[in-house]
PDB file of N, CA and C in Angstrom:
ATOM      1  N   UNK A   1      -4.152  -5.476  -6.315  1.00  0.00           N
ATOM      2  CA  UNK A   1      -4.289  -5.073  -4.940  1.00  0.00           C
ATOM      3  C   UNK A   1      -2.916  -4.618  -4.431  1.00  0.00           C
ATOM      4  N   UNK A   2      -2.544  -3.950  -3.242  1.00  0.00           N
ATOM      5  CA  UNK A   2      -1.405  -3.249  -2.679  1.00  0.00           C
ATOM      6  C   UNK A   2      -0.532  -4.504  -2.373  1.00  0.00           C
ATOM      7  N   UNK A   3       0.641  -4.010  -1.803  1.00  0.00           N
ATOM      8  CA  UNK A   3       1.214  -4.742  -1.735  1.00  0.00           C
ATOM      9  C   UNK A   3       0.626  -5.871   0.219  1.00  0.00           C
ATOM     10  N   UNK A   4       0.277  -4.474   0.816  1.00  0.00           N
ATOM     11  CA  UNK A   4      -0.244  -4.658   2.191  1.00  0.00           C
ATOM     12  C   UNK A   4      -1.239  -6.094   2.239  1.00  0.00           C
ATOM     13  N   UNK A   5      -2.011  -5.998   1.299  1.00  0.00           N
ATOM     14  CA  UNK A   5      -2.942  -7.198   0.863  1.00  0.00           C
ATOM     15  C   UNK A   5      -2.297  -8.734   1.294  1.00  0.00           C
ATOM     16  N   UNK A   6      -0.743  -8.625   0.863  1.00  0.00           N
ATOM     17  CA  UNK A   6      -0.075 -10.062   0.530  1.00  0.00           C
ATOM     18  C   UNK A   6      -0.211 -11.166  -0.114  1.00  0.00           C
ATOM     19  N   UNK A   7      -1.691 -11.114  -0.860  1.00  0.00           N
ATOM     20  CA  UNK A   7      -2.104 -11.727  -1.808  1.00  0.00           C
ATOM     21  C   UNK A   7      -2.116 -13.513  -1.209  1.00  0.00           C
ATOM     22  N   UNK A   8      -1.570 -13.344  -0.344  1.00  0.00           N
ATOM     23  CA  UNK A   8      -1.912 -15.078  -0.240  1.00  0.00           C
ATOM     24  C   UNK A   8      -3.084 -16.000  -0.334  1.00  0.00           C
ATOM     25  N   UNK A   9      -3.896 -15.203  -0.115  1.00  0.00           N
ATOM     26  CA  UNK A   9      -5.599 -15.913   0.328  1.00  0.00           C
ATOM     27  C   UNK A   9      -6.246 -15.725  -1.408  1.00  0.00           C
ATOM     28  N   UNK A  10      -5.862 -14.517  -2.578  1.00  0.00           N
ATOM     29  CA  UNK A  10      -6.336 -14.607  -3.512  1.00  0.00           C
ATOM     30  C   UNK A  10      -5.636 -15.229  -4.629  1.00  0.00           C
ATOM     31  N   UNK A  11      -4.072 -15.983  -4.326  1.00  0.00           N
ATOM     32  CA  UNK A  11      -3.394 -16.799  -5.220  1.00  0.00           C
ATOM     33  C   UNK A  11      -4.031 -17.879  -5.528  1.00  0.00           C
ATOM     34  N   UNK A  12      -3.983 -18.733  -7.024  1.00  0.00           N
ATOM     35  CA  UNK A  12      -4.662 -19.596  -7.475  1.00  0.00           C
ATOM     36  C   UNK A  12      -4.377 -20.796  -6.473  1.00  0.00           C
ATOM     37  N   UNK A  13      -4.798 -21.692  -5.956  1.00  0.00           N
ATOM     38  CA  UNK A  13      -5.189 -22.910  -5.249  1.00  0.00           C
ATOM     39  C   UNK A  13      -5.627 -22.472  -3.595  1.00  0.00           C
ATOM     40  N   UNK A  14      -5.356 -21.351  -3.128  1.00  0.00           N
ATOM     41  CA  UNK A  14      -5.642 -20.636  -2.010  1.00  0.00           C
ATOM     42  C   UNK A  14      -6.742 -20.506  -1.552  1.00  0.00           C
ATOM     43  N   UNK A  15      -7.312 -19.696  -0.769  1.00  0.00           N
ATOM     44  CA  UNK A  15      -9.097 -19.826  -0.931  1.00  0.00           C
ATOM     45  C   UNK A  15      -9.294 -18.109  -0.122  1.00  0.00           C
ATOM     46  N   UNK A  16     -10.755 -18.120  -0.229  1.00  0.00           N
ATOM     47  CA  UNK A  16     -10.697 -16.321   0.475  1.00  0.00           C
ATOM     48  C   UNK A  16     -11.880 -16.495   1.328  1.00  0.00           C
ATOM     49  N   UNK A  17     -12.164 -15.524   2.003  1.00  0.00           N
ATOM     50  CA  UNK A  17     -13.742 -15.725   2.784  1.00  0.00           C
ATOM     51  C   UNK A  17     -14.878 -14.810   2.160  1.00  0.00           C
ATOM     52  N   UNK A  18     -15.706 -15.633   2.582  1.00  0.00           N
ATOM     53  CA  UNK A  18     -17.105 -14.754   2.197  1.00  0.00           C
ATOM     54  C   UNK A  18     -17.626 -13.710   2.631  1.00  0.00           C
ATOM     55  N   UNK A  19     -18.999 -13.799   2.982  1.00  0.00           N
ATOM     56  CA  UNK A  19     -19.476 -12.594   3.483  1.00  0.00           C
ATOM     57  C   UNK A  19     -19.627 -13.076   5.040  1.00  0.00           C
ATOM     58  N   UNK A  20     -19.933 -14.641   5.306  1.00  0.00           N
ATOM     59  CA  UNK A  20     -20.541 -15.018   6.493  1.00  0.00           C
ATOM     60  C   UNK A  20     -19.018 -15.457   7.028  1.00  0.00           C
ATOM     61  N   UNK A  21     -18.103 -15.210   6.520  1.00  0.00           N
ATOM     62  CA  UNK A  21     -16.839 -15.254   7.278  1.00  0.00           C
ATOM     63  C   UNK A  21     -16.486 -17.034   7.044  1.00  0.00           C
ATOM     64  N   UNK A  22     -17.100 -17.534   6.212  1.00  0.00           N
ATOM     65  CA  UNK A  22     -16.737 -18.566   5.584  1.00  0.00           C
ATOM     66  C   UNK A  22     -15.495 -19.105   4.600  1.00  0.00           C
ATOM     67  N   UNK A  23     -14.761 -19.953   5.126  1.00  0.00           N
ATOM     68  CA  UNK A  23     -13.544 -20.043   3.887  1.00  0.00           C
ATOM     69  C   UNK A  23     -13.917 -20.481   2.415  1.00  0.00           C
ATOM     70  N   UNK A  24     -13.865 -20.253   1.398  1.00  0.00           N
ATOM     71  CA  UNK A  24     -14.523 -20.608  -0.117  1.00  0.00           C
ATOM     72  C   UNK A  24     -13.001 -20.791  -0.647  1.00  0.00           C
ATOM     73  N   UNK A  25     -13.229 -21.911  -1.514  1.00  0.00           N
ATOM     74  CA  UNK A  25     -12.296 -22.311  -2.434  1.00  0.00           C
ATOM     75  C   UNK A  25     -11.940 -21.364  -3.351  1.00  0.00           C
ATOM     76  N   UNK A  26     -10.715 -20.802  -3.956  1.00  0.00           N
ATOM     77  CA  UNK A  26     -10.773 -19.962  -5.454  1.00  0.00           C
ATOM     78  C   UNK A  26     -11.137 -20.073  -6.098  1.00  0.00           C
ATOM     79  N   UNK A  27     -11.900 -20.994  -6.471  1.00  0.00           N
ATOM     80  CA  UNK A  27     -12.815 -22.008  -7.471  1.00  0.00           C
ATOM     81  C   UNK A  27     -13.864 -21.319  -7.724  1.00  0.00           C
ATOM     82  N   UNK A  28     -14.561 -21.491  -5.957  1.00  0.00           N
ATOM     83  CA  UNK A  28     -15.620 -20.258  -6.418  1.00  0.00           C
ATOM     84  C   UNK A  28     -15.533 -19.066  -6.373  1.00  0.00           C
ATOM     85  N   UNK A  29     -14.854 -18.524  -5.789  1.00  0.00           N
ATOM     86  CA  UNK A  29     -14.494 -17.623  -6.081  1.00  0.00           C
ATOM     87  C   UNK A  29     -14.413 -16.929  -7.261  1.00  0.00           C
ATOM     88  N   UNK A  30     -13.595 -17.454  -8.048  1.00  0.00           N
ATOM     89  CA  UNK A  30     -13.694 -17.751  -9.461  1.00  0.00           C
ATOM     90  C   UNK A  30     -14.678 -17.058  -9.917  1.00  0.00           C
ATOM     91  N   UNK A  31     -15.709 -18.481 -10.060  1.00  0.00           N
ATOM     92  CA  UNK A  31     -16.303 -18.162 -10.492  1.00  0.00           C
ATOM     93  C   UNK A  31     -17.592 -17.292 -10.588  1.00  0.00           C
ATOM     94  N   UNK A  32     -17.933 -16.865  -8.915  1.00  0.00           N
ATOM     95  CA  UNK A  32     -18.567 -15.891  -8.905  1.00  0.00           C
ATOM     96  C   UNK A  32     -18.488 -14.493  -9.615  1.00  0.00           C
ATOM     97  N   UNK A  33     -16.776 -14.353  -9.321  1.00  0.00           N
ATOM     98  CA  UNK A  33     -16.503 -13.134  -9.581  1.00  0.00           C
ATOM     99  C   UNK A  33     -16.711 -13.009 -11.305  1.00  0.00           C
ATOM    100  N   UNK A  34     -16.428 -14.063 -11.988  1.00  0.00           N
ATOM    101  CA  UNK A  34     -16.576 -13.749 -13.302  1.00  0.00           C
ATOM    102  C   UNK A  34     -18.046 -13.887 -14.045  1.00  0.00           C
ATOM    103  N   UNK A  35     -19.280 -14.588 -12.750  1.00  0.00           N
ATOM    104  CA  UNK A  35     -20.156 -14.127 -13.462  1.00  0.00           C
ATOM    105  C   UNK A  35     -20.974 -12.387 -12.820  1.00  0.00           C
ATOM    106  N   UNK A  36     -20.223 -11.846 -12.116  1.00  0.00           N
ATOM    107  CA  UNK A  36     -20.081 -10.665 -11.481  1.00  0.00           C
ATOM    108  C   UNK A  36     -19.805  -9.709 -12.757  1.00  0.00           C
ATOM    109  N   UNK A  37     -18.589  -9.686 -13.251  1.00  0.00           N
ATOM    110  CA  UNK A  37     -17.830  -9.336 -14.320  1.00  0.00           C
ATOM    111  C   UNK A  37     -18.823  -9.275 -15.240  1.00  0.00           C
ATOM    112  N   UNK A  38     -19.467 -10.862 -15.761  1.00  0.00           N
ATOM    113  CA  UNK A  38     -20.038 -11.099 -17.303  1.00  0.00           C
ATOM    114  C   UNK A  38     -21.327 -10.453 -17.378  1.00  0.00           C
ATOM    115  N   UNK A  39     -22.295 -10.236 -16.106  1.00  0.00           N
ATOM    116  CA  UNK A  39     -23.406  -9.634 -16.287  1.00  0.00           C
ATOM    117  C   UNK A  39     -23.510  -8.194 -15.874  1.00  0.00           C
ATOM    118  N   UNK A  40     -22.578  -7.969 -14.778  1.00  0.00           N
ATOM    119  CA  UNK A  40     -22.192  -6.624 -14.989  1.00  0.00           C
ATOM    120  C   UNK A  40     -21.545  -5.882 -15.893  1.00  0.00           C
ATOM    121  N   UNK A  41     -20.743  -6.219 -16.560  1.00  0.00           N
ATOM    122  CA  UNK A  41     -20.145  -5.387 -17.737  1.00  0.00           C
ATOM    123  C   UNK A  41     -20.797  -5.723 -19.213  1.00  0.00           C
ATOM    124  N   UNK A  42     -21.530  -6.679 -19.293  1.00  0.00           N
ATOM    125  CA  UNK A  42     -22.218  -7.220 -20.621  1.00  0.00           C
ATOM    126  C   UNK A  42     -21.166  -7.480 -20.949  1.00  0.00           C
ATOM    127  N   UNK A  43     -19.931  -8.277 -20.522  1.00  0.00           N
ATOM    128  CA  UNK A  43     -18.888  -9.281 -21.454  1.00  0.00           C
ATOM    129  C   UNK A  43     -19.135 -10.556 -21.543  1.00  0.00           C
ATOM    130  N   UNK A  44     -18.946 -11.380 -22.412  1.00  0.00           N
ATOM    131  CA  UNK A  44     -18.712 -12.787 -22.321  1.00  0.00           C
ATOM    132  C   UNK A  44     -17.811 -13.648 -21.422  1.00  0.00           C
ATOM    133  N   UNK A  45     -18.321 -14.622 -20.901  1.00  0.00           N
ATOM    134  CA  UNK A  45     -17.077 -15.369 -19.503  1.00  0.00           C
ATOM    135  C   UNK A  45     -15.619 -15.312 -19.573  1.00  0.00           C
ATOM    136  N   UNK A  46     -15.402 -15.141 -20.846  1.00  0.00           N
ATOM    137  CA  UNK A  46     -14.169 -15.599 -21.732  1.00  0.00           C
ATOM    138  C   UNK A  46     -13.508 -14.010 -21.447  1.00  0.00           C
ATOM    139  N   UNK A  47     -13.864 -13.262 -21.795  1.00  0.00           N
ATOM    140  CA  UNK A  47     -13.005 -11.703 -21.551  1.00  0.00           C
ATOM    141  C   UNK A  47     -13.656 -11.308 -19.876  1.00  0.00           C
ATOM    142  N   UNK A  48     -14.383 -11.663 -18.964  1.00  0.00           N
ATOM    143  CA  UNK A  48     -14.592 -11.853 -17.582  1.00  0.00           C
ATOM    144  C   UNK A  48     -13.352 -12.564 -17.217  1.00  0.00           C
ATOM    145  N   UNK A  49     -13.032 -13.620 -17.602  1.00  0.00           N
ATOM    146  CA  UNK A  49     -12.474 -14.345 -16.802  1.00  0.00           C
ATOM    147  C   UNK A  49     -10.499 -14.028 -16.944  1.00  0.00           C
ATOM    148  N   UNK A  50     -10.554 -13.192 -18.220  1.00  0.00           N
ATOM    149  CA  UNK A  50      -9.275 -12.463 -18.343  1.00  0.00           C
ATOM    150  C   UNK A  50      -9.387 -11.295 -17.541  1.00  0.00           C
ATOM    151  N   UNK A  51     -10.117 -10.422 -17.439  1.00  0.00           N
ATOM    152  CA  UNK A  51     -10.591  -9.424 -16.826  1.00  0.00           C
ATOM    153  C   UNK A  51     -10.152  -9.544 -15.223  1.00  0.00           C
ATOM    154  N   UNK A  52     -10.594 -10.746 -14.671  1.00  0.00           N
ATOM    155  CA  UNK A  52     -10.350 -11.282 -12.971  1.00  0.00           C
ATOM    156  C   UNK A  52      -9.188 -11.248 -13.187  1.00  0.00           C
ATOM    157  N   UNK A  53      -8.346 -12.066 -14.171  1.00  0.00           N
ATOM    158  CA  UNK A  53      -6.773 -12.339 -14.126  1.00  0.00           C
ATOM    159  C   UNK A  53      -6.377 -11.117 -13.662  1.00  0.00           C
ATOM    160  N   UNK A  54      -6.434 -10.303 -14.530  1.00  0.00           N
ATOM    161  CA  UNK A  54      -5.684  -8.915 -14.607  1.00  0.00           C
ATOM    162  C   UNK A  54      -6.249  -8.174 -13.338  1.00  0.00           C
ATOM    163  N   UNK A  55      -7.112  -7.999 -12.392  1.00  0.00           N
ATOM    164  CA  UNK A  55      -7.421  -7.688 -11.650  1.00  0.00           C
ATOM    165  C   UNK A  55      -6.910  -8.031 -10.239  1.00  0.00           C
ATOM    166  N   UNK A  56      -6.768  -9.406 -10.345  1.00  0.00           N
ATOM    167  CA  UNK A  56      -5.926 -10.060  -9.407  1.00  0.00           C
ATOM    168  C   UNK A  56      -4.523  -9.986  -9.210  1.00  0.00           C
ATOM    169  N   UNK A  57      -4.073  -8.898 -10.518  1.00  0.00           N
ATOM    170  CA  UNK A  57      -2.280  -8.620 -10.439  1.00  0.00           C
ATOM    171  C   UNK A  57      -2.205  -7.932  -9.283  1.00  0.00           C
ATOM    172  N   UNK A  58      -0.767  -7.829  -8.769  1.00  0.00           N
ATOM    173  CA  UNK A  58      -0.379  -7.238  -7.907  1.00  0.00           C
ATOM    174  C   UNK A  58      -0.253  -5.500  -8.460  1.00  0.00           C
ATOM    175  N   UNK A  59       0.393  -5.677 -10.195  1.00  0.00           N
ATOM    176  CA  UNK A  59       0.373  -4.285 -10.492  1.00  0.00           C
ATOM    177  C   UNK A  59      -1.153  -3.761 -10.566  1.00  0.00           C
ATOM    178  N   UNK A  60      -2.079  -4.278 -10.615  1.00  0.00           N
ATOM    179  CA  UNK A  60      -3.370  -3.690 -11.287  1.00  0.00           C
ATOM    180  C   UNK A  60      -3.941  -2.681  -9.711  1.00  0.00           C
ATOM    181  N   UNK A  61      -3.399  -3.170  -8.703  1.00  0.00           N
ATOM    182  CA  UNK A  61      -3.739  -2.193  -7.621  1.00  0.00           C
ATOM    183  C   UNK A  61      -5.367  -2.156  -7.010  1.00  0.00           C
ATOM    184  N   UNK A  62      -5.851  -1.490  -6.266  1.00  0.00           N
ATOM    185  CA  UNK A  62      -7.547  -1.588  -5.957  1.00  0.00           C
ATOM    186  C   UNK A  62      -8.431  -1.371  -6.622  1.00  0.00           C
ATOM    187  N   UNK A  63      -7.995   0.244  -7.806  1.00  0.00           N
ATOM    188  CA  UNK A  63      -8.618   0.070  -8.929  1.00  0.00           C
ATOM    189  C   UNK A  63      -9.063   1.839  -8.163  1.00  0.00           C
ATOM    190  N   UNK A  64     -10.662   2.033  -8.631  1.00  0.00           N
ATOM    191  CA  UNK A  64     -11.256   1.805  -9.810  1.00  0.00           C
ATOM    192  C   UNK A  64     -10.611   1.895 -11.237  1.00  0.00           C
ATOM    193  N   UNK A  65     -11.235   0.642 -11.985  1.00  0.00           N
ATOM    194  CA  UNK A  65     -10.782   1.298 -13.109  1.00  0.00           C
ATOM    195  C   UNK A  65     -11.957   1.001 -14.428  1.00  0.00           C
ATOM    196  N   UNK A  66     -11.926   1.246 -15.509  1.00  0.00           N
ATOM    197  CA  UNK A  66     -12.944   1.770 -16.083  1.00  0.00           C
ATOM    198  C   UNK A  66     -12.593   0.564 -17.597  1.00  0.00           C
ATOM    199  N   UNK A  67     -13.940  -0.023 -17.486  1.00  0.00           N
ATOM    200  CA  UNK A  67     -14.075  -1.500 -18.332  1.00  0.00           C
ATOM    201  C   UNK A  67     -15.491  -1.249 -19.315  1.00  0.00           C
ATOM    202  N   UNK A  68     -15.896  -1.299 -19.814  1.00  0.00           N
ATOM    203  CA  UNK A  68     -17.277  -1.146 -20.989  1.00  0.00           C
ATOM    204  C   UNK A  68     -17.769  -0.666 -20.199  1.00  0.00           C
ATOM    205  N   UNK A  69     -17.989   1.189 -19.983  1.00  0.00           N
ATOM    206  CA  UNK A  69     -18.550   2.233 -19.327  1.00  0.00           C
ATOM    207  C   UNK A  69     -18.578   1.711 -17.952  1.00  0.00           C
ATOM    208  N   UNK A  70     -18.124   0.853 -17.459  1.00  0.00           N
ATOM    209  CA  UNK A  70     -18.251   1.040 -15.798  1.00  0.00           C
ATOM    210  C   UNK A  70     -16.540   1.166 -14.568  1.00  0.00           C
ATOM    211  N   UNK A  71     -16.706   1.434 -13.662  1.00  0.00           N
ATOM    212  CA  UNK A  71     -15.841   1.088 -12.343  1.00  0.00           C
ATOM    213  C   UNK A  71     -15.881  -0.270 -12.043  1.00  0.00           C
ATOM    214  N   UNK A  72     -14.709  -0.417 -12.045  1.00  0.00           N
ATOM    215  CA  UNK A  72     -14.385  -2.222 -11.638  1.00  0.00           C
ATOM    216  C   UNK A  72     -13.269  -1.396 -10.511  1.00  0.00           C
ATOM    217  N   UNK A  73     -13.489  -2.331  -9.588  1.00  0.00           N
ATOM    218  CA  UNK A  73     -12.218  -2.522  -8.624  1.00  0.00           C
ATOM    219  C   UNK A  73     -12.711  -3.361  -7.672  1.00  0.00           C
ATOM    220  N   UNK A  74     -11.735  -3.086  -6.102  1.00  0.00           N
ATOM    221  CA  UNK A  74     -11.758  -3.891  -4.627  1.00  0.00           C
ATOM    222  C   UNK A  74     -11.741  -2.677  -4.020  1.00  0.00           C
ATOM    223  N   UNK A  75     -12.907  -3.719  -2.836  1.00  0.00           N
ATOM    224  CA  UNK A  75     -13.589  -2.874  -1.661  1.00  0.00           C
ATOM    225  C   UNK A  75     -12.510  -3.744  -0.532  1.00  0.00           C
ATOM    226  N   UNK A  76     -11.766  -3.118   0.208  1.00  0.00           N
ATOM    227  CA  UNK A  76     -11.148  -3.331   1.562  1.00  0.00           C
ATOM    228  C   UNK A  76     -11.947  -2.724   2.363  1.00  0.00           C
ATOM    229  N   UNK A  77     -12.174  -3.983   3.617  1.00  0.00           N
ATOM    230  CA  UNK A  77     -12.575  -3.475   4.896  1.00  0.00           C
ATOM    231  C   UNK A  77     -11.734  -4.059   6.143  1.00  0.00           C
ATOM    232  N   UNK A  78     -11.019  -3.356   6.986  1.00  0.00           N
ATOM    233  CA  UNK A  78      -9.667  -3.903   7.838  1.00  0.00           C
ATOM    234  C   UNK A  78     -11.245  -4.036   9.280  1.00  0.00           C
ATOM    235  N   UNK A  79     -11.120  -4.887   9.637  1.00  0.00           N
ATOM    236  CA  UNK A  79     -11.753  -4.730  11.170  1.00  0.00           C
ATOM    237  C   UNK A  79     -10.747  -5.865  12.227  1.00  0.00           C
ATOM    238  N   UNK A  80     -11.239  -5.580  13.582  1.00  0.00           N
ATOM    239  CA  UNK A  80     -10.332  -6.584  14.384  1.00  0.00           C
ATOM    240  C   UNK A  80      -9.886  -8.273  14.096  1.00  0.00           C
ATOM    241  N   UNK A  81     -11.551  -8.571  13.473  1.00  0.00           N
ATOM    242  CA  UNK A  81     -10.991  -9.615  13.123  1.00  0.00           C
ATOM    243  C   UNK A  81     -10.830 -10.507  11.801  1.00  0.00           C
ATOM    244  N   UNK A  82     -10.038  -9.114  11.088  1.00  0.00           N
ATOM    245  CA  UNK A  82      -9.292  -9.422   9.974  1.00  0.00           C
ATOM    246  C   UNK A  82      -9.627  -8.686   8.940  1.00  0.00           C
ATOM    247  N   UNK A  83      -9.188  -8.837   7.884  1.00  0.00           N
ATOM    248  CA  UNK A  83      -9.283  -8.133   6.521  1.00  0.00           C
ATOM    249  C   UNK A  83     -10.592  -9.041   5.616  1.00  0.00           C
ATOM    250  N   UNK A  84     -11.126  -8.185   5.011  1.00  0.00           N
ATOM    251  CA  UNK A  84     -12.362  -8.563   4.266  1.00  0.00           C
ATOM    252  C   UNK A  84     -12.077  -7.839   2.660  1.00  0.00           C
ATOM    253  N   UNK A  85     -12.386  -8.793   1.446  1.00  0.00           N
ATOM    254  CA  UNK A  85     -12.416  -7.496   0.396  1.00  0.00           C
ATOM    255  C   UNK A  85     -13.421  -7.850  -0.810  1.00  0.00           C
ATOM    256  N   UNK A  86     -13.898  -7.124  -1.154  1.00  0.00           N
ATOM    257  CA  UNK A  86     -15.323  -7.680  -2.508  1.00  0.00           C
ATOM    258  C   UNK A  86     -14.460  -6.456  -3.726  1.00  0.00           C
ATOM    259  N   UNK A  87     -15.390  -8.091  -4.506  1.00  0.00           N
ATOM    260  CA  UNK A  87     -14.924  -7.304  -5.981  1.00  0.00           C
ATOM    261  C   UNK A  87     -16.344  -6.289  -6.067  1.00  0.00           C
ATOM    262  N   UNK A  88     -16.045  -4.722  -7.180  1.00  0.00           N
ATOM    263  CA  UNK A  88     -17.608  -4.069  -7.464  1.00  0.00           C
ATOM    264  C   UNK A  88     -17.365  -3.458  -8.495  1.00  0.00           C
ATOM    265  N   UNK A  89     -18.459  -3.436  -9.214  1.00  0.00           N
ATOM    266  CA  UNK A  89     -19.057  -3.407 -10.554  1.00  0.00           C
ATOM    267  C   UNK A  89     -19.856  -2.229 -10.341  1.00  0.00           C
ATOM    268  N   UNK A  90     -19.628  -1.058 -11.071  1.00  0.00           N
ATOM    269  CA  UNK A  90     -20.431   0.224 -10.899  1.00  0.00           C
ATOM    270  C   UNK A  90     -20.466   0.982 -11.790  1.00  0.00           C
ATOM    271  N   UNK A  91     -21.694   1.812 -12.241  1.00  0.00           N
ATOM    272  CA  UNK A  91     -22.067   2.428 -13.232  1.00  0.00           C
ATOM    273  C   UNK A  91     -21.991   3.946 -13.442  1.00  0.00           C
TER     274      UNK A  91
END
């Protein structure tokens, strides 16, 4: 993600919000995102869950970028009250 992001809310012990504007642990986070990853890309948890790593770099940026025939990246949405961002999986 950019640098604008600041990454604080997606650093490991941190937490991010949901959709209902809920705070969620990185935990699940986690692990949503990597079974996001594992059934969207047909990978195993194990290269998903390297996959998030590297996604979560600061160098890896918003993306898209292109993983077993699909678009992986982050969706930013800035509104008044606050920044929102989803991981997406696309074909």
């Amino acid at each position: 993600m950019d640098a604008s992001l600041g990454r604080t809310d997606v650093s490991y012990g941190g937490s991010t919000e949901d959709e209902h504007g809920r705070r969620v642990p990185l935990d699940e986070f986690t692990a949503a995102s990597t079974v996001l990853l594992a059934q969207g890309l047909g990978i195993d948890p194990v290269h998903a869950r390297r996959l998030l790593r590297f996604l979560l770099t600061k160098e890896c940026g918003l993306g898209p970028h292109r993983f077993a025939g699909a678009q992986v990246g982050w969706v930013l949405e800035e509104t008044s009250a606050g920044r929102r961002y989803g991981l997406f999986v696309g074909r």
